[in-house]
Protein backbone atom coordinates (compact mmCIF):
# COMPACT_ATOMS: atom_id res chain seq x y z
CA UNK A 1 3.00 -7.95 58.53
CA UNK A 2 4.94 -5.74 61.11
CA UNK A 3 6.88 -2.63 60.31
CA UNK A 4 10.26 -2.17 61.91
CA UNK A 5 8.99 -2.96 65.76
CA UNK A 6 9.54 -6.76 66.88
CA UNK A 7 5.43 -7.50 67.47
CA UNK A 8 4.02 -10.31 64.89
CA UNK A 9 1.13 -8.96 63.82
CA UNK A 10 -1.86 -10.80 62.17
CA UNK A 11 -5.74 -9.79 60.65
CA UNK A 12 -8.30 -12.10 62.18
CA UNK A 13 -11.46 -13.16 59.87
CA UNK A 14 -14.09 -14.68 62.02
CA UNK A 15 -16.72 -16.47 60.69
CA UNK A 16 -19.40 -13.92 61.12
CA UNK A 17 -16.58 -11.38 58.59
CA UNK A 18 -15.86 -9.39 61.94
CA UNK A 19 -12.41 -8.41 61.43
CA UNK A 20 -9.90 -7.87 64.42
CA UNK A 21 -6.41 -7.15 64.65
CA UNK A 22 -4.15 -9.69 67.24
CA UNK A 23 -0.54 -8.58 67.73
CA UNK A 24 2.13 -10.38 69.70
CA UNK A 25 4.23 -7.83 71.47
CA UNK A 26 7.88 -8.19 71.58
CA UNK A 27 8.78 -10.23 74.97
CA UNK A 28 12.44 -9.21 74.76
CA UNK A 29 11.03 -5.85 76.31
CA UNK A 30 10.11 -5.87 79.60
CA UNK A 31 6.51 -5.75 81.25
CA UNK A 32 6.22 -2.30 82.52
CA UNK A 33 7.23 -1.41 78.50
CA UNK A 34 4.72 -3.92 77.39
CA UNK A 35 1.78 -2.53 80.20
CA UNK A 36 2.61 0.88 79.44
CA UNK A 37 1.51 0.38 75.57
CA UNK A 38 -1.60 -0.98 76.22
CA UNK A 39 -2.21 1.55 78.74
CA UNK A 40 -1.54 4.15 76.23
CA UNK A 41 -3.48 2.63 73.91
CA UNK A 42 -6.24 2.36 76.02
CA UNK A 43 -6.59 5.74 76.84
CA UNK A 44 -6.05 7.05 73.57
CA UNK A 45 -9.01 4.60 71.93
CA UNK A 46 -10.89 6.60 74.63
CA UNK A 47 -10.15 9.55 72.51
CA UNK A 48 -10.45 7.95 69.06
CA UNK A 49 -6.59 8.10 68.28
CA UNK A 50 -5.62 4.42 68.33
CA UNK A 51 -8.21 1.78 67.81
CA UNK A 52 -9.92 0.02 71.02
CA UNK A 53 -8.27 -3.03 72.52
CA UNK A 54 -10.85 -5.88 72.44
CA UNK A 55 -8.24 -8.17 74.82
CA UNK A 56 -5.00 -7.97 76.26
CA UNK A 57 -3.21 -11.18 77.91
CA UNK A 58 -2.54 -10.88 81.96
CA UNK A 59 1.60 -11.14 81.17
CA UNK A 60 0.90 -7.92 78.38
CA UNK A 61 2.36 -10.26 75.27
CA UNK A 62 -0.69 -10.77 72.94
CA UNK A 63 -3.50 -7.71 72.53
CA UNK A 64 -6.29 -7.99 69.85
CA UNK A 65 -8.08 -4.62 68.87
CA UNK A 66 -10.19 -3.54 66.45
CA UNK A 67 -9.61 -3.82 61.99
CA UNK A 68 -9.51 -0.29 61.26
CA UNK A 69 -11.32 -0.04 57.48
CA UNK A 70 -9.05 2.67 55.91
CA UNK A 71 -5.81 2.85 53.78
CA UNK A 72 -2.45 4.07 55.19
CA UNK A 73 -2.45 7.83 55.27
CA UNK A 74 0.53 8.10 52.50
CA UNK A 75 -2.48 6.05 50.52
CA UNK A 76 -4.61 8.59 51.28
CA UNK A 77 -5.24 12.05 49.73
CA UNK A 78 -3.81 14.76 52.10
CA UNK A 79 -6.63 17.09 52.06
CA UNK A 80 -7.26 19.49 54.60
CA UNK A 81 -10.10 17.67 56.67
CA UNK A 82 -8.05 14.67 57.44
CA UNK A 83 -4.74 16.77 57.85
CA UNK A 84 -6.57 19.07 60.64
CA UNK A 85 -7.94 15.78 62.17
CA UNK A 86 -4.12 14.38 62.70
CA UNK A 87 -3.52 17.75 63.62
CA UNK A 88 -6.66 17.35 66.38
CA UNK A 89 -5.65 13.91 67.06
CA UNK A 90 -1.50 15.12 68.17
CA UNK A 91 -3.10 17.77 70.25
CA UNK A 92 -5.08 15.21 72.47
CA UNK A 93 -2.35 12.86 72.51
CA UNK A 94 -0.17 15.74 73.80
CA UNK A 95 -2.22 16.82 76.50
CA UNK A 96 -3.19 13.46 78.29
CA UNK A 97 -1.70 12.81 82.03
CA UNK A 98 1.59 11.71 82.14
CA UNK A 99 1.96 10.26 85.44
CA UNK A 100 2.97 7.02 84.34
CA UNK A 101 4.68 7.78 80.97
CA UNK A 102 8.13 6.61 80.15
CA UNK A 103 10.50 8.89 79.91
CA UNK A 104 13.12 8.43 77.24
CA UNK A 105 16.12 10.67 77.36
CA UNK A 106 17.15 10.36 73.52
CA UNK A 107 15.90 9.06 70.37
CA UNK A 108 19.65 7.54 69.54
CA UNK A 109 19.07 4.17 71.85
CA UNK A 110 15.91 3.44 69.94
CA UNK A 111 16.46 4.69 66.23
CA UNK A 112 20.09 4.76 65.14
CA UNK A 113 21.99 1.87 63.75
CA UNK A 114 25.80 1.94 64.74
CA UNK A 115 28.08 3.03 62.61
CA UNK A 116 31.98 3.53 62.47
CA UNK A 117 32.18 6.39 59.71
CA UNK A 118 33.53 9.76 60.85
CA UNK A 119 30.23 11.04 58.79
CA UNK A 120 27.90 9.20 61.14
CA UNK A 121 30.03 9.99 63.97
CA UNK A 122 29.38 13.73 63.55
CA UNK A 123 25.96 13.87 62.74
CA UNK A 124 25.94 11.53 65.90
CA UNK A 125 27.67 14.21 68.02
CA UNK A 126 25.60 17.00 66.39
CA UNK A 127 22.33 15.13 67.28
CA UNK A 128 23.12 14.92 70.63
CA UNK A 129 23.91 18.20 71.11
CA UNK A 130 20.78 19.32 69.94
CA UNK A 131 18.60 16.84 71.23
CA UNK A 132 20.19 17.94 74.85
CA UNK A 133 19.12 21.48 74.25
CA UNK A 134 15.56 20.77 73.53
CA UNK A 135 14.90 18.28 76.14
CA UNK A 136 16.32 20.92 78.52
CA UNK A 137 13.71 23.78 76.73
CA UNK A 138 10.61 21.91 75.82
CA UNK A 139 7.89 20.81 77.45
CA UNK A 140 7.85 16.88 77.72
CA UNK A 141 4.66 15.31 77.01
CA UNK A 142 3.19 11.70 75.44
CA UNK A 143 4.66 11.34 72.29
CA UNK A 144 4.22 8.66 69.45
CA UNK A 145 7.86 8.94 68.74
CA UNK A 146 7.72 7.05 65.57
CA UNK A 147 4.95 8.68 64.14
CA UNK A 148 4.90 8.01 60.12
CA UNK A 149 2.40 7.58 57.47
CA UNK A 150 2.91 3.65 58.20
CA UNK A 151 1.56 4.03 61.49
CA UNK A 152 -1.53 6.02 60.39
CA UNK A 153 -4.83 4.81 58.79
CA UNK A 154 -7.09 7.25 57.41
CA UNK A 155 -10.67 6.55 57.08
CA UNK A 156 -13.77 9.22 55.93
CA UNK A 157 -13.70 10.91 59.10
CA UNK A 158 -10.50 9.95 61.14
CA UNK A 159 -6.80 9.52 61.05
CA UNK A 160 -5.80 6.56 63.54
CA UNK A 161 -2.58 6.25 65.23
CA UNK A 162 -1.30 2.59 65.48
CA UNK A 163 2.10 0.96 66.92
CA UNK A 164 2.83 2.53 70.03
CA UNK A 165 5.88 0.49 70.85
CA UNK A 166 7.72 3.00 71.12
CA UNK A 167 5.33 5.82 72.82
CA UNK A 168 7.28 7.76 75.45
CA UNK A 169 7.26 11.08 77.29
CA UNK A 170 9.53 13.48 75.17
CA UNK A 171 9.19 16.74 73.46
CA UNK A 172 5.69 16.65 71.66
């Protein structure tokens, strides 16, 4: 079952009990979106962050990858091995190239609902005015951006970052 992005997402039993993961991205966004997430996903499989992309269509729309065995991190007990591994894990992510990142200049387009109430409407104003000063003073770099304990599995030795929808070059 998906989360909150737009991708259907299904767990593929093959005969032989190899499990895989197929996911139908969301074809309302466009291809270089679509090409940039498995790019990013890619690379970071390299790196044991994400898990490894078995197939990905030629238009970008379907990718199957790998059944990560684990539980969702908030499943998991937050002990200090798996906590420096995330911590490990962020510090790669951070660092790879970002020649061909997409840069998103706030977090409002993607995460905030609309809303007409004077409260939202000020913490709307305050947000922005604070999200301007750090994306002026920070250092961008590749960023989950909607990094949760949904989006993490944890296994015995690794904490894996999945959905990267919304992946992006913005403060880390």
């Amino acid at each position: 079952t998906p989360g909150l992005s737009d991708s259907k997402i299904y767990k593929v039993i093959l005969e032989n009990q190899k499990i895989f993961i197929a996911r139908f991205l969301d074809t309302k966004r466009n291809f270089k979106e679509r090409e940039w997430e498995i790019s990013l996903m890619k690379e970071t499989a390299k790196k044991s962050i994400s898990p490894a992309i078995i197939y990905s269509s030629p238009n970008q729309d379907l990718i199957i990858m790998d059944y990560i065995d684990g539980k969702n991190f908030n499943q998991t007990f937050l002990g200090d091995p798996l906590l420096k591994k995330l911590a490990s894990n962020l510090k790669i992510l951070h660092s790879l190239p970002i020649e061909n990142a997409i840069k998103i200049t706030t977090l409002e387009k993607r995460f905030f609902v609309k809303s007409p109430t004077k409260e939202y409407q000020h913490f709307l104003s305050m947000f922005r005015a604070l999200e301007k000063d750090f994306l002026t003073n920070s250092t961008l770099a590749i960023t989950h951006t909607n990094l949760h304990p949904g989006n993490m599995r944890a296994d015995k030795g690794n904490v894996w970052i999945i959905d990267w929808q919304d992946a992006a070059l913005y403060g880390p």
